[in-house]
N, C-alpha and C. Protein backbone atom coordinates (compact mmCIF):
# COMPACT_ATOMS: atom_id res chain seq x y z
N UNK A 1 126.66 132.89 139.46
CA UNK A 1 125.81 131.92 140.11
C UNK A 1 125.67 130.71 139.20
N UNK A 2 126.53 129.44 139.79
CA UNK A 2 125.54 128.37 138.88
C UNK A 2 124.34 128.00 138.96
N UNK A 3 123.78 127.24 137.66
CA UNK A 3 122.51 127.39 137.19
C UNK A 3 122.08 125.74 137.99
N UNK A 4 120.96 125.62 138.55
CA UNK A 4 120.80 124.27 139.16
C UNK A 4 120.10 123.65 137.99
N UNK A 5 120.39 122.60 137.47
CA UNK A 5 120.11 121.49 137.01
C UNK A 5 118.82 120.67 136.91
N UNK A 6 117.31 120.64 136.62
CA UNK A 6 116.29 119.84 137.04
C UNK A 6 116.06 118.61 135.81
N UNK A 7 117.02 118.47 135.12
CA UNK A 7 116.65 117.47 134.38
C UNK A 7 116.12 115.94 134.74
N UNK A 8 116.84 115.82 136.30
CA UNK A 8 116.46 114.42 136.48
C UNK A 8 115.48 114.27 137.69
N UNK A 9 114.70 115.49 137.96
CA UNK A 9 113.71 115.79 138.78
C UNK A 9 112.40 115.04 138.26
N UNK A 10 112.12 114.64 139.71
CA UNK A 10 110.92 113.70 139.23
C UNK A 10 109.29 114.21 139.01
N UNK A 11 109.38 115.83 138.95
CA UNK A 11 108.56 116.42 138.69
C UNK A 11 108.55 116.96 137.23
N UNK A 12 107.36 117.16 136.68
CA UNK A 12 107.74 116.99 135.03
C UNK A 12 107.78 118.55 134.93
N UNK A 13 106.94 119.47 135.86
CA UNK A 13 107.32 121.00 135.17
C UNK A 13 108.62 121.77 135.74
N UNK A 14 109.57 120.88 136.82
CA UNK A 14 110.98 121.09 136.80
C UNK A 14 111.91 120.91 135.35
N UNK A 15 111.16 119.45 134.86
CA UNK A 15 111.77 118.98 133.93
C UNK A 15 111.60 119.75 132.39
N UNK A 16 110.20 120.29 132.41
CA UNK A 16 109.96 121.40 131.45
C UNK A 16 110.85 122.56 131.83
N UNK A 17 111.02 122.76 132.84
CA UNK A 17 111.38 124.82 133.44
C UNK A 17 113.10 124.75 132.83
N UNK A 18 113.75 123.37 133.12
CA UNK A 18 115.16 122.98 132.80
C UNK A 18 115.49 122.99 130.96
N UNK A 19 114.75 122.60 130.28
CA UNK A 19 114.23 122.70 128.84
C UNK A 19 114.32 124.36 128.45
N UNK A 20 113.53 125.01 129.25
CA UNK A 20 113.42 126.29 128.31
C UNK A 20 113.69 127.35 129.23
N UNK A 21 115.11 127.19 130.16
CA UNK A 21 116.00 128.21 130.48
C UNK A 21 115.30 128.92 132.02
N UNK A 22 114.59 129.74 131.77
CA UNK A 22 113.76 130.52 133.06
C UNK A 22 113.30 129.63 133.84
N UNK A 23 114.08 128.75 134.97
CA UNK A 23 113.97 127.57 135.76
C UNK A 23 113.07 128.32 136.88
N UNK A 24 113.58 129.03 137.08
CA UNK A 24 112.77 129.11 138.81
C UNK A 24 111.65 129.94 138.76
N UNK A 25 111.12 130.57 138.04
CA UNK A 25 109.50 130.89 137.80
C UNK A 25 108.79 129.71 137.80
N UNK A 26 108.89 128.87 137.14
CA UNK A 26 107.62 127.82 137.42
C UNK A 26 107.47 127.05 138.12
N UNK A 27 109.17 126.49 138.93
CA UNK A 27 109.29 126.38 140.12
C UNK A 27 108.57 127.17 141.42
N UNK A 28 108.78 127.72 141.47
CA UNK A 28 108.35 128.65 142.34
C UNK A 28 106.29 128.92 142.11
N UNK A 29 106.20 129.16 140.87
CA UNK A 29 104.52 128.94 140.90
C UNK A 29 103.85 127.60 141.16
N UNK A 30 104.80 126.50 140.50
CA UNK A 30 104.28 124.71 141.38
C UNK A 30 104.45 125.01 143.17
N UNK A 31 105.44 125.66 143.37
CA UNK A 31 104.96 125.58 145.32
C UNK A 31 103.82 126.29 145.45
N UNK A 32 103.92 127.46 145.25
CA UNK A 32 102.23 128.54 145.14
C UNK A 32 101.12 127.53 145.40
N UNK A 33 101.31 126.92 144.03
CA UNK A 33 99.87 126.17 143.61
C UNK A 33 99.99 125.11 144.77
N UNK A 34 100.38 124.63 145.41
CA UNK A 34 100.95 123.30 146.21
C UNK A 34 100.86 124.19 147.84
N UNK A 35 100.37 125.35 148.07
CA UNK A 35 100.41 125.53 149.18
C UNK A 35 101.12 126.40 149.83
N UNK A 36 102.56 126.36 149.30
CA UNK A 36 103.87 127.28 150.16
C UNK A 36 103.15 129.13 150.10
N UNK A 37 103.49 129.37 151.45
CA UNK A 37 103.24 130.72 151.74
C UNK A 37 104.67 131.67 152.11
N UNK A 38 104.86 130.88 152.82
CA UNK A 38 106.18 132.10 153.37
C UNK A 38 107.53 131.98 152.36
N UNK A 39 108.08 132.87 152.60
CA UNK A 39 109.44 133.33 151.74
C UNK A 39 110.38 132.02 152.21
N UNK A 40 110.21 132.11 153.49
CA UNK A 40 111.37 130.90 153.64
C UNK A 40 111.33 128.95 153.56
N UNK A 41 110.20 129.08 152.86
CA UNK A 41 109.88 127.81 152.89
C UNK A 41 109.96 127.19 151.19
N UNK A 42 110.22 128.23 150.55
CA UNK A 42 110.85 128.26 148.77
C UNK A 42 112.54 128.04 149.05
């Protein structure tokens, strides 16, 4: 699987998550916090 890229994301804790490897955990907790409920909307 390639690894997606958030360096030039205009969100800064994409831009942190891209820095220190484990990208899509904090991704995924910024939607949480932001509202997203269902599986298919991540």
């Amino acid at each position: 699987m390639r690894r997606t890229r958030f360096d030039a994301d205009p969100c800064p804790i994409a831009r942190v998550a891209d820095l220190f490897g484990d990208w899509w955990t904090p991704i995924i907790l910024r939607d949480v916090l932001f509202g997203v409920q269902r599986f298919e909307d991540f």
